[in-house]
Structure formats: structure tokens, C-alpha cells
PDB file of N, CA and C in Angstrom:
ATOM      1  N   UNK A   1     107.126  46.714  66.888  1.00  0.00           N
ATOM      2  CA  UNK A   1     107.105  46.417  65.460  1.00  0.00           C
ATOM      3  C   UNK A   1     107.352  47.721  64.702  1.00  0.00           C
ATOM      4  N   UNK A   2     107.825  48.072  63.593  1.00  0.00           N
ATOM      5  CA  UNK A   2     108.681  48.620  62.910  1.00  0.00           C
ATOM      6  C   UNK A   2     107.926  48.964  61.862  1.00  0.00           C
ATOM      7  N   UNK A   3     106.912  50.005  60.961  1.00  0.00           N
ATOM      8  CA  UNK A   3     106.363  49.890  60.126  1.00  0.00           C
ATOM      9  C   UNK A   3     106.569  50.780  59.091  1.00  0.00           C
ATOM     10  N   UNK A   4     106.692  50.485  58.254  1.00  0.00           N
ATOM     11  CA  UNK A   4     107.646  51.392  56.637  1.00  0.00           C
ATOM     12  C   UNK A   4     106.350  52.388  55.836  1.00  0.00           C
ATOM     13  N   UNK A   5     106.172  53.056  56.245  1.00  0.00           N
ATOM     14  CA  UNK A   5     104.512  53.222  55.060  1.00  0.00           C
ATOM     15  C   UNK A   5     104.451  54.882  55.611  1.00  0.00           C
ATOM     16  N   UNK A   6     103.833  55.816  54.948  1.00  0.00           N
ATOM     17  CA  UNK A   6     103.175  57.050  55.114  1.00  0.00           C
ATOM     18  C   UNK A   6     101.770  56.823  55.459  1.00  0.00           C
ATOM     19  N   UNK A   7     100.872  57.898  55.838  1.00  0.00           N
ATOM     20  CA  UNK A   7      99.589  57.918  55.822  1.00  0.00           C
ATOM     21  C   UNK A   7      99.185  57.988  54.889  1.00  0.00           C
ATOM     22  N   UNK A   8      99.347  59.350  53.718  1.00  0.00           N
ATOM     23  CA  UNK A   8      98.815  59.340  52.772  1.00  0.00           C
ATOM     24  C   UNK A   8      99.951  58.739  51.422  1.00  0.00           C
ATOM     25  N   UNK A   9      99.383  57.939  50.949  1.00  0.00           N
ATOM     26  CA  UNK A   9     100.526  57.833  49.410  1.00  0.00           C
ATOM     27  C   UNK A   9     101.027  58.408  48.469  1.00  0.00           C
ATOM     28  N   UNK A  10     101.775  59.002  48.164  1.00  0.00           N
ATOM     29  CA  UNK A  10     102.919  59.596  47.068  1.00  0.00           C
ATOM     30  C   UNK A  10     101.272  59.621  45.695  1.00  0.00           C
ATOM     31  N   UNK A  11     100.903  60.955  45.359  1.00  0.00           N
ATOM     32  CA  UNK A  11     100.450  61.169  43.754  1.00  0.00           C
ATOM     33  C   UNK A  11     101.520  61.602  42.661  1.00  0.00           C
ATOM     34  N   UNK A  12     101.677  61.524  42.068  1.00  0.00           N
ATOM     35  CA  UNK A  12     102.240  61.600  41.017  1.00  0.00           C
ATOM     36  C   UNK A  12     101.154  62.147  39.113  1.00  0.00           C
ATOM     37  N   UNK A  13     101.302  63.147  38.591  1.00  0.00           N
ATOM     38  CA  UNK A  13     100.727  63.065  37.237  1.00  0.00           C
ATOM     39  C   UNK A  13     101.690  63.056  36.292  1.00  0.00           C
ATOM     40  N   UNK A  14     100.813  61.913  35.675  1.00  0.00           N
ATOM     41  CA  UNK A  14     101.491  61.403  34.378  1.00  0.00           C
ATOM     42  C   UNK A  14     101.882  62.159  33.177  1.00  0.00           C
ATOM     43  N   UNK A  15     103.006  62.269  32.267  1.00  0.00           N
ATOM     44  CA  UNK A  15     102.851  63.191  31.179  1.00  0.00           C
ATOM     45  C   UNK A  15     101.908  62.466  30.339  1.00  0.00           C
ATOM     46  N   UNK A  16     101.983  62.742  29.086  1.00  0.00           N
ATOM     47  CA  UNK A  16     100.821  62.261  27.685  1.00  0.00           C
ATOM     48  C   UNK A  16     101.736  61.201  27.299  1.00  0.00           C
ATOM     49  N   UNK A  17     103.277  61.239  27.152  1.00  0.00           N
ATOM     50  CA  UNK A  17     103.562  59.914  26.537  1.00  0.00           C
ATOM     51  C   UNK A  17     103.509  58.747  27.826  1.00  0.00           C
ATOM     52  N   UNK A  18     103.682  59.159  29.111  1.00  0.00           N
ATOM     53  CA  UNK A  18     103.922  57.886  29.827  1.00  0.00           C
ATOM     54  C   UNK A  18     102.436  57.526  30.305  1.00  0.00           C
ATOM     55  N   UNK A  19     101.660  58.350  29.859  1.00  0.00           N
ATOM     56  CA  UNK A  19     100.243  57.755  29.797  1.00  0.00           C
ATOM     57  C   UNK A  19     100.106  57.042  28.633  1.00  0.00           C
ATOM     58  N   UNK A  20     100.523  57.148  27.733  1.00  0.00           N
ATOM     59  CA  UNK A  20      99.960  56.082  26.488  1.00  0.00           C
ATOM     60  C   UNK A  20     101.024  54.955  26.735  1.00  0.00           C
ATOM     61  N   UNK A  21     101.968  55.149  27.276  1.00  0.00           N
ATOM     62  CA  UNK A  21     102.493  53.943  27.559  1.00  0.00           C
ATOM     63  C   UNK A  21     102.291  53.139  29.057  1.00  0.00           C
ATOM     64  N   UNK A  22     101.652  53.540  29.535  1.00  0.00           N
ATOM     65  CA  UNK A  22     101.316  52.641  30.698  1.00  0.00           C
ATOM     66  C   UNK A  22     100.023  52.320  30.098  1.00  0.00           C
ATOM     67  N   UNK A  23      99.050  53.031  29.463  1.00  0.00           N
ATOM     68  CA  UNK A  23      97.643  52.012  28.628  1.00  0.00           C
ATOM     69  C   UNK A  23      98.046  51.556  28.031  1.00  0.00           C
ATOM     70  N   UNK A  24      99.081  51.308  27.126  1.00  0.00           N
ATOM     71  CA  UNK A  24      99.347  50.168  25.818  1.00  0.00           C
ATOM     72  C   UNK A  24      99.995  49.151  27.115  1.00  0.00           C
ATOM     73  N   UNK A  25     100.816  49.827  28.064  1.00  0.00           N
ATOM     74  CA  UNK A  25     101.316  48.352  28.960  1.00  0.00           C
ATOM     75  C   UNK A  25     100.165  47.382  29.588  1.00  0.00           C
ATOM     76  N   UNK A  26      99.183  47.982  29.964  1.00  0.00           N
ATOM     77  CA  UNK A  26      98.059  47.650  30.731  1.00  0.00           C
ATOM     78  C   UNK A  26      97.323  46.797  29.788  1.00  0.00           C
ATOM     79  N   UNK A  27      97.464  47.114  28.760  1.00  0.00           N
ATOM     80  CA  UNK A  27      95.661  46.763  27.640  1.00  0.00           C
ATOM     81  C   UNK A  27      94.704  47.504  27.796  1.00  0.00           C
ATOM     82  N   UNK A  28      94.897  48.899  28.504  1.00  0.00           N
ATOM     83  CA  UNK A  28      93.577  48.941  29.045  1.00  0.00           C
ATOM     84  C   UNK A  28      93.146  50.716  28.183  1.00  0.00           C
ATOM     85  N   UNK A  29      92.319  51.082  27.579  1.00  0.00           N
ATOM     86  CA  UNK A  29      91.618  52.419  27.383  1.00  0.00           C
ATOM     87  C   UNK A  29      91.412  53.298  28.258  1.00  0.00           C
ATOM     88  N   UNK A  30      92.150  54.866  28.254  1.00  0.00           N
ATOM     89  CA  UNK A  30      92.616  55.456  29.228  1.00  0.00           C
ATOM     90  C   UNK A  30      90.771  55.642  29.786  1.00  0.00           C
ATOM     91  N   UNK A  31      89.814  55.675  29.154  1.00  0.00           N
ATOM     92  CA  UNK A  31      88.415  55.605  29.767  1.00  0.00           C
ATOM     93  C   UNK A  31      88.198  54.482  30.949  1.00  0.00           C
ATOM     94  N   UNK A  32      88.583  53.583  31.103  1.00  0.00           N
ATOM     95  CA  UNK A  32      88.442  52.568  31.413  1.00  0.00           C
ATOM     96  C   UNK A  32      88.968  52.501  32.742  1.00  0.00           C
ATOM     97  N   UNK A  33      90.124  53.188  33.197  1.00  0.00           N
ATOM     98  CA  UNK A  33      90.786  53.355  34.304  1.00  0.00           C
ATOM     99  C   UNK A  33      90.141  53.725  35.684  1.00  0.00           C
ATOM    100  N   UNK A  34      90.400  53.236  36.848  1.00  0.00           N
ATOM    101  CA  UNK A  34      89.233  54.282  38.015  1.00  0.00           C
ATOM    102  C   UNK A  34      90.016  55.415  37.620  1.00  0.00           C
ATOM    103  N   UNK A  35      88.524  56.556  38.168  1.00  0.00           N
ATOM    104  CA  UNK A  35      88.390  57.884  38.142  1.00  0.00           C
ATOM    105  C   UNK A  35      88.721  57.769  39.702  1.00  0.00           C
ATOM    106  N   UNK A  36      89.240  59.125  39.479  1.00  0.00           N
ATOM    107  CA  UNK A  36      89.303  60.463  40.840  1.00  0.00           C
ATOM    108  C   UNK A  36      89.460  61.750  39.960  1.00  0.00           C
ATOM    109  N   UNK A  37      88.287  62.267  41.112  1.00  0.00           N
ATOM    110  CA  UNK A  37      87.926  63.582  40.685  1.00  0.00           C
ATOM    111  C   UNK A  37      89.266  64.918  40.718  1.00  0.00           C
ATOM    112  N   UNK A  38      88.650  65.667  39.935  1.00  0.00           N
ATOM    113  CA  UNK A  38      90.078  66.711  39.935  1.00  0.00           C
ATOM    114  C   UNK A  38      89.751  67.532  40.906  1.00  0.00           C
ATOM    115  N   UNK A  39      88.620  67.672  41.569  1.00  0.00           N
ATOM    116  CA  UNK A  39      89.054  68.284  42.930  1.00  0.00           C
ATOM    117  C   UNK A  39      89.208  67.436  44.712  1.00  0.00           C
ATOM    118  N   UNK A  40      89.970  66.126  43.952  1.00  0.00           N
ATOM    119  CA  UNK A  40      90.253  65.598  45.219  1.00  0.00           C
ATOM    120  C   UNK A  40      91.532  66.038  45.753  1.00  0.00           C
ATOM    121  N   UNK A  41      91.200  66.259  47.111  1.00  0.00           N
ATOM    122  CA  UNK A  41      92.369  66.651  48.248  1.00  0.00           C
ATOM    123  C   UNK A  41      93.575  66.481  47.590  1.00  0.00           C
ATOM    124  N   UNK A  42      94.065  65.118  47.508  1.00  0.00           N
ATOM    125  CA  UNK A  42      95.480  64.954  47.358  1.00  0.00           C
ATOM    126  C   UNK A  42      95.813  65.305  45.794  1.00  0.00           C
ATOM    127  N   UNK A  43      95.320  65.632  45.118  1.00  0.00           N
ATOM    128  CA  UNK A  43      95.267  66.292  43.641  1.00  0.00           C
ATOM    129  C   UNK A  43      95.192  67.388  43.262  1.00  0.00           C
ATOM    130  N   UNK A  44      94.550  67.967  44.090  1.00  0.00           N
ATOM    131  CA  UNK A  44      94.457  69.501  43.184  1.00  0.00           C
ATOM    132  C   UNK A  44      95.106  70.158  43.828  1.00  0.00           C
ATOM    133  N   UNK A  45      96.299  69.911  44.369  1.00  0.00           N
ATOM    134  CA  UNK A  45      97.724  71.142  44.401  1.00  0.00           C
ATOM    135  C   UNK A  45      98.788  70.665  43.336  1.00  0.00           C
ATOM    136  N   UNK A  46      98.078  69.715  42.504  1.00  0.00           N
ATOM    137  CA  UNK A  46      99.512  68.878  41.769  1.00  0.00           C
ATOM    138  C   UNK A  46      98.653  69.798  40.314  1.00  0.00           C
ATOM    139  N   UNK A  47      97.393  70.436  40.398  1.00  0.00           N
ATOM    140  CA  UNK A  47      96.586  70.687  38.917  1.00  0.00           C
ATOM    141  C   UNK A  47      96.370  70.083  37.849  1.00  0.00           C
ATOM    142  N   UNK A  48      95.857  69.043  38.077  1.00  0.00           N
ATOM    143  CA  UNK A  48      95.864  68.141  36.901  1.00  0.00           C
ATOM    144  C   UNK A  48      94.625  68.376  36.138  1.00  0.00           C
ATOM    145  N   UNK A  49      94.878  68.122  34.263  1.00  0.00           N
ATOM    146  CA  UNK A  49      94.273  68.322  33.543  1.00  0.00           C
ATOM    147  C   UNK A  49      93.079  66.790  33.428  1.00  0.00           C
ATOM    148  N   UNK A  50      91.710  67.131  32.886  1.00  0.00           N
ATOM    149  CA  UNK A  50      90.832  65.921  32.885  1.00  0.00           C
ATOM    150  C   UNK A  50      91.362  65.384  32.003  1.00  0.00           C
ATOM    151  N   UNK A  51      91.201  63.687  31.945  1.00  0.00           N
ATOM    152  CA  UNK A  51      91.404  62.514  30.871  1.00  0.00           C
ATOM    153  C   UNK A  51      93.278  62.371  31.532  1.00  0.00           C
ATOM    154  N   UNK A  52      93.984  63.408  32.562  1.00  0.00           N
ATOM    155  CA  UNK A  52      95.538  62.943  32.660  1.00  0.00           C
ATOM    156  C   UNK A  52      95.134  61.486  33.642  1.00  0.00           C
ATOM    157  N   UNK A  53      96.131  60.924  33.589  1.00  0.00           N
ATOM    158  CA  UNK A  53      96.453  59.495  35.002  1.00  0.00           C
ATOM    159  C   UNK A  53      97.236  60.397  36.438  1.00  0.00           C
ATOM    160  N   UNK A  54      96.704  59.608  36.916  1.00  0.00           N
ATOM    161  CA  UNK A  54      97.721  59.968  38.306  1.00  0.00           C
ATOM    162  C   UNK A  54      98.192  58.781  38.366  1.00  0.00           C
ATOM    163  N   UNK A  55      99.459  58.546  38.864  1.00  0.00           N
ATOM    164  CA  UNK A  55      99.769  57.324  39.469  1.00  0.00           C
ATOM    165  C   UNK A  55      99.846  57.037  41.398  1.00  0.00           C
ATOM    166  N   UNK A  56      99.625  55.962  41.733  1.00  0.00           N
ATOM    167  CA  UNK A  56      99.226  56.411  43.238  1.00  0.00           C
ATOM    168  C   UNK A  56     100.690  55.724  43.349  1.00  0.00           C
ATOM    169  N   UNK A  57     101.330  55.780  44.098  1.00  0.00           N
ATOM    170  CA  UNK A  57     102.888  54.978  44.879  1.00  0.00           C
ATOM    171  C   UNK A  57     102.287  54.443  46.583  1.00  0.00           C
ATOM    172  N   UNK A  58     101.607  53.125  46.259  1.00  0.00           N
ATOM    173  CA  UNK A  58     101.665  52.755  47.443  1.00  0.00           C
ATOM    174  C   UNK A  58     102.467  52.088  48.865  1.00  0.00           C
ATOM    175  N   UNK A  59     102.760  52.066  49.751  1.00  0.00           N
ATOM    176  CA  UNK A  59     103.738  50.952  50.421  1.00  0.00           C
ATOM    177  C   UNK A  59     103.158  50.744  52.010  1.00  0.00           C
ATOM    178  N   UNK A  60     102.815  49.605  51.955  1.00  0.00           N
ATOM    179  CA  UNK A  60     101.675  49.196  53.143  1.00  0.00           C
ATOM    180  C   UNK A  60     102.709  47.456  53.470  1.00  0.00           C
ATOM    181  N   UNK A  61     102.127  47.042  54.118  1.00  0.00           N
ATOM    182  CA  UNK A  61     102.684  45.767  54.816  1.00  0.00           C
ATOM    183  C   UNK A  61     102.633  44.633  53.888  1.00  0.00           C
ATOM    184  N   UNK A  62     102.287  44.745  52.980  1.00  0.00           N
ATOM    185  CA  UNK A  62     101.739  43.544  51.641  1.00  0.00           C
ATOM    186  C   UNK A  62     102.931  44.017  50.767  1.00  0.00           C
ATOM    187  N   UNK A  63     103.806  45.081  50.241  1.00  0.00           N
ATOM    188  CA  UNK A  63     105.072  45.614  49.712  1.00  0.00           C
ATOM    189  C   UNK A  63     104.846  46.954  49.262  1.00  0.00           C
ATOM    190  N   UNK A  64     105.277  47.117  48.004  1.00  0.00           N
ATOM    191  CA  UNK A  64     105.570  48.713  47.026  1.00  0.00           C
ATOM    192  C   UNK A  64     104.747  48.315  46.102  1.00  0.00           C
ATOM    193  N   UNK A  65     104.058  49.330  45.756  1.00  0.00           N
ATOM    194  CA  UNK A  65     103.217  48.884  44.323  1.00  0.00           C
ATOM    195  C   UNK A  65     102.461  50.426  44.010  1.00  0.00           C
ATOM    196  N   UNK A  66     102.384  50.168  42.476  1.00  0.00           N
ATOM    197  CA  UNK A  66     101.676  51.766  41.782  1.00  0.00           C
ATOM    198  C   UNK A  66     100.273  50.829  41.020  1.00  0.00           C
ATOM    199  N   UNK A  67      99.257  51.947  41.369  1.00  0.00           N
ATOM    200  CA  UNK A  67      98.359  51.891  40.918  1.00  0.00           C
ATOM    201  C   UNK A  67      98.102  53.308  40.154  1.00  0.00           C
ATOM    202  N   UNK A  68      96.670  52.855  39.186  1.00  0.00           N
ATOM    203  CA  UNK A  68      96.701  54.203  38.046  1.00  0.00           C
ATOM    204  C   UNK A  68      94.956  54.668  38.595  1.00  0.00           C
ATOM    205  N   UNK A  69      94.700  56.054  38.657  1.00  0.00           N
ATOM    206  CA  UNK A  69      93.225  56.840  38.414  1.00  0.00           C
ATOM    207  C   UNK A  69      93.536  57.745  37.111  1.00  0.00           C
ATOM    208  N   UNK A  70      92.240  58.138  36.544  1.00  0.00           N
ATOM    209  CA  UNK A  70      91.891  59.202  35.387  1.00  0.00           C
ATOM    210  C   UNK A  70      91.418  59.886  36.003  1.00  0.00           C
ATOM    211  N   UNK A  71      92.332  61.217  35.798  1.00  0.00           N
ATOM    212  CA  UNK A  71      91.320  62.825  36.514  1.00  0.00           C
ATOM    213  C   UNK A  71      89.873  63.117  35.506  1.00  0.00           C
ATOM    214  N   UNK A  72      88.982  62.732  36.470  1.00  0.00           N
ATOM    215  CA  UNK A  72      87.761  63.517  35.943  1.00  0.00           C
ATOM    216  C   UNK A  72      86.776  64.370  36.687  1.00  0.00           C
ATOM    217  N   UNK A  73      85.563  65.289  36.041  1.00  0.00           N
ATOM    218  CA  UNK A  73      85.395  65.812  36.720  1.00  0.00           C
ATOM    219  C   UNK A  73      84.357  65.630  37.716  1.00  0.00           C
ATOM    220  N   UNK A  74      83.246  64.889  37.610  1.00  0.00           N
ATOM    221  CA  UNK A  74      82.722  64.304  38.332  1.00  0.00           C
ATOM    222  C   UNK A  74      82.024  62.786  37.638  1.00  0.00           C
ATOM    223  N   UNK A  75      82.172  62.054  38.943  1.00  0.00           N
ATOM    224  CA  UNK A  75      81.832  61.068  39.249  1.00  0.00           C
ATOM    225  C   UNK A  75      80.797  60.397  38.550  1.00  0.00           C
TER     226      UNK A  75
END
């Protein structure tokens, strides 16, 4: 069997406008979003500022799909 996927998933940080436009797409208050901390592994070589989005790029056996976290600083 043949399987399409990485171990870890593609991070990505968001600028300020494509963060207000993925919360106005969502409905949702950039507070409101899951958190990950800004000193998680797969984040803090990318330096992201608190209150930015990351976007995650997933691709597992179910298809392609992005999900959103808010860098904060703790939990």
C-alpha cells in the first residue's frame, strides 16, 4: 500500500491581513481559535509573534485539509 502523507505537517504563519480574513471567513474571534504555544517544536524556527495564526497543512488518508492555532504564550 502506497501512502501520501509526511510525519510531521507543513506550519505555515499567517500575515495580519490573511489572519483577519480567515476569522471573518470562519466567524470565529482570533481569541477563540486553539492555542499552541510559541515555544512549540514545530514553531519556533518559523518565530512567530503572540495573538499570529499558524496554519497547519494536513494530508493523512481521510484527504488535504488546513487547520488554524493562535500563538500564545502559555497554556
Amino acid at each position: 500500500m502506497d501512502y501520501d502523507f509526511d510525519l510531521v505537517a507543513k506550519h505555515e504563519l499567517l500575515d495580519e491581513k490573511t489572519t483577519k480574513e480567515v476569522a471573518k471567513k470562519l466567524q470565529t474571534p482570533i481569541g477563540k481559535f486553539p492555542k499552541i504555544l510559541k515555544s512549540d517544536p514545530q514553531i519556533v524556527k518559523l518565530n512567530p509573534k503572540l495573538g499570529q495564526l499558524v496554519a497547519i497543512h494536513r494530508n493523512d488518508l481521510t484527504g488535504k485539509y488546513v487547520y488554524y492555532r493562535v500563538v500564545v504564550e502559555s497554556a
